[in-house]
Protein backbone atom coordinates (compact mmCIF):
# COMPACT_ATOMS: atom_id res chain seq x y z
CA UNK A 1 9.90 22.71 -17.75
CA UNK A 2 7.57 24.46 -15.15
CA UNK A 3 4.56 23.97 -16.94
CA UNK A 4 5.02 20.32 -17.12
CA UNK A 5 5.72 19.71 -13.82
CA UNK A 6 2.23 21.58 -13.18
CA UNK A 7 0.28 19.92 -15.89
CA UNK A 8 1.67 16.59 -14.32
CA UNK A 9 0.60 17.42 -10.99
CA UNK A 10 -3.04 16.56 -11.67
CA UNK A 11 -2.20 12.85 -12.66
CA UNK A 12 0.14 11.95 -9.66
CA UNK A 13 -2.96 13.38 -7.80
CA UNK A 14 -5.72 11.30 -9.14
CA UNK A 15 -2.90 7.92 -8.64
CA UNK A 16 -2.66 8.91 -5.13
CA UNK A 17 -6.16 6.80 -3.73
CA UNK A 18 -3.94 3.48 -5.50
CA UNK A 19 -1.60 4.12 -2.23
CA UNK A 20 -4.38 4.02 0.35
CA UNK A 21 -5.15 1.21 2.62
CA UNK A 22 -8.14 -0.16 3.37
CA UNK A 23 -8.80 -3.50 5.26
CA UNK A 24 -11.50 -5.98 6.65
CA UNK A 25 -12.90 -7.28 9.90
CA UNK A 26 -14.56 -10.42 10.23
CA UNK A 27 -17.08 -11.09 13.46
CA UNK A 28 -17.81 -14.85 14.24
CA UNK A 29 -21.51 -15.60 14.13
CA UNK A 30 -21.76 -18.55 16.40
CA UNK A 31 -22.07 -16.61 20.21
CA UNK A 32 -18.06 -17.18 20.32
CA UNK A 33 -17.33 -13.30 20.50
CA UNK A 34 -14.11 -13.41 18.70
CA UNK A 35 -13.17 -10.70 15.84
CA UNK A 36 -10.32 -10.58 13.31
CA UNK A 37 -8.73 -7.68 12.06
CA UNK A 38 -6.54 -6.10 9.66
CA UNK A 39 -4.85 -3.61 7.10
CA UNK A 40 -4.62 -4.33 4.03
CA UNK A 41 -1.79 -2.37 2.39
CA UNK A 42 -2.05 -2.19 -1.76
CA UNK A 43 2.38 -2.64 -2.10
CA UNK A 44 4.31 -5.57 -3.76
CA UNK A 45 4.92 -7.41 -0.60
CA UNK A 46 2.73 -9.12 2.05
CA UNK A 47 -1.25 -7.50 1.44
CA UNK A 48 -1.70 -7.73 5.09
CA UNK A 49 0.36 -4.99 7.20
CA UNK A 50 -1.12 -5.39 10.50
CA UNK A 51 -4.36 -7.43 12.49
CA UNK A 52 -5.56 -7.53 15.21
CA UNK A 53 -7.34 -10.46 17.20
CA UNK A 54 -10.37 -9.53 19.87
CA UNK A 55 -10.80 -12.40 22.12
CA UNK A 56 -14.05 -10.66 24.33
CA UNK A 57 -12.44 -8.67 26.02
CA UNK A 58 -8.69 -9.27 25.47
CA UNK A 59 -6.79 -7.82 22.41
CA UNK A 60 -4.01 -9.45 20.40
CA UNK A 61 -2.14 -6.48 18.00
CA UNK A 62 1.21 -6.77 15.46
CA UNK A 63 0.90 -3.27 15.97
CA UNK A 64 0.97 -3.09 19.70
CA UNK A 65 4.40 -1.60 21.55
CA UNK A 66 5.52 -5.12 22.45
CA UNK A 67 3.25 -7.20 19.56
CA UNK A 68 1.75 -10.45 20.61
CA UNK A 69 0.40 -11.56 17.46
CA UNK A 70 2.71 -11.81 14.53
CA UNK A 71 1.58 -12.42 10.58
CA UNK A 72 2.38 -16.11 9.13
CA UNK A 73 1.07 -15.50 6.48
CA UNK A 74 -1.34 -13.95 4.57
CA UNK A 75 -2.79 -13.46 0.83
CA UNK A 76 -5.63 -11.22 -0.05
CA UNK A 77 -7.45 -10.97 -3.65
CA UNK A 78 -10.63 -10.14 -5.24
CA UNK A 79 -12.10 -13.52 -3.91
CA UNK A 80 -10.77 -14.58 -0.83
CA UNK A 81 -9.09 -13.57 2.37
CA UNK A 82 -6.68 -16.31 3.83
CA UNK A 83 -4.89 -15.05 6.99
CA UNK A 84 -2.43 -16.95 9.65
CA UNK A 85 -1.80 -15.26 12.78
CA UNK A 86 0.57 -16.69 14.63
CA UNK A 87 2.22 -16.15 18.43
CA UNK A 88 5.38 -13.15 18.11
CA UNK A 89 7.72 -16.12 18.12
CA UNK A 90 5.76 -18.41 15.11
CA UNK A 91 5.96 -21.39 17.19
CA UNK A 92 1.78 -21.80 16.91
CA UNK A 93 -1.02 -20.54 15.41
CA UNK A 94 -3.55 -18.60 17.18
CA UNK A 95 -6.17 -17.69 14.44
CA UNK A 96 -6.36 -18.84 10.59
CA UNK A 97 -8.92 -17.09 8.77
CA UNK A 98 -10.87 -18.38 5.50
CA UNK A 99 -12.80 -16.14 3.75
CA UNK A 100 -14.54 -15.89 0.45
CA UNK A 101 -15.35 -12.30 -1.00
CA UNK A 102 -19.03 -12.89 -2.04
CA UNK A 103 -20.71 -9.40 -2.65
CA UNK A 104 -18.93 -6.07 -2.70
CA UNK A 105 -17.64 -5.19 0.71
CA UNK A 106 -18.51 -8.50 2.06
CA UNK A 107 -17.12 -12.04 3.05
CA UNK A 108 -18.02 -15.09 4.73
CA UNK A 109 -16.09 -18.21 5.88
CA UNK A 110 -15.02 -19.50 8.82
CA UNK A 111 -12.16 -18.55 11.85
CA UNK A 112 -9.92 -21.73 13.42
CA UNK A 113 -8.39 -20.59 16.88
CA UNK A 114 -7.10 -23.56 19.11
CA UNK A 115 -8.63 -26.25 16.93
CA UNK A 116 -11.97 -24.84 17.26
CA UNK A 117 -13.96 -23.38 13.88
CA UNK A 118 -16.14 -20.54 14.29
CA UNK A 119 -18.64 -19.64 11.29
CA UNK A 120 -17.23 -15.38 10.42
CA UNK A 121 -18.89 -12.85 8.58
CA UNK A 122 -16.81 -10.07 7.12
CA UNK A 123 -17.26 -6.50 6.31
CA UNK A 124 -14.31 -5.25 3.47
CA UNK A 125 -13.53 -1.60 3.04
C-alpha cells in the first residue's frame, strides 16, 4: 500500500501547475492612464477571482480590506477576456473590459469606464 502511495506521488506532483493562477493586465493606449487588473483562477466557478482598477493614481481592489470594486461578471477563454467591474453594491458599472487573445500572452480591445472607450493592450500570464 506504501509503495503506491509513493509511486503516486509523482503524478499529483506534475497536476499541481493545473491549480496555479495566473492573470492579465490590460494598459489603455490612448494617454487616458487607466489599467485593469486581475486573477485568473483555473476552478469551476467564476475565472476571475480578483481585479483591480488603476485610475492614475487612485486604486480600485475586490481584494482591498473594505473592497470598492466588486466582479459583475466575468468570462475568460482561449480567445477573449470579457470583464464587468462594478461598484461593491452592483448598482453601476465602473469598467467593462473587451478583449481578444490575439498572440500568446497577448490581447487587445478596448476598456468602457463612465461611457467613455479607451483603446487597451493586454499582457496574459
Amino acid at each position: 500500500m506504501r509503495i503506491r502511495h509513493l509511486l503516486a506521488l509523482p503524478l499529483l506532483l506534475a497536476a499541481a501547475p493545473a491549480l496555479a493562477t495566473g492573470g492579465f493586465e490590460c494598459r489603455t493606449t490612448d494617454g487616458a492612464n487607466i489599467t485593469i487588473g486581475g486573477t485568473v483562477g483555473h476552478t469551476l466557478t467564476s475565472p476571475l477571482v480578483g481585479a483591480r482598477l488603476q485610475l492614475g493614481d487612485r486604486l480600485l481592489a475586490t481584494t482591498k480590506k473594505a473592497p470598492d470594486l466588486a466582479i459583475g461578471r466575468s468570462w475568460i477563454d482561449d480567445r477573449e477576456i470579457r470583464v464587468n467591474l462594478v461598484d461593491p453594491n452592483a448598482t453601476r458599472f465602473e469598467a467593462q473590459l473587451r478583449a481578444r487573445i490575439g498572440s500568446p500572452g497577448a490581447a487587445a480591445g478596448t476598456l468602457v469606464r463612465h461611457g467613455a472607450t479607451h483603446p487597451v493592450r493586454c499582457e496574459l500570464e
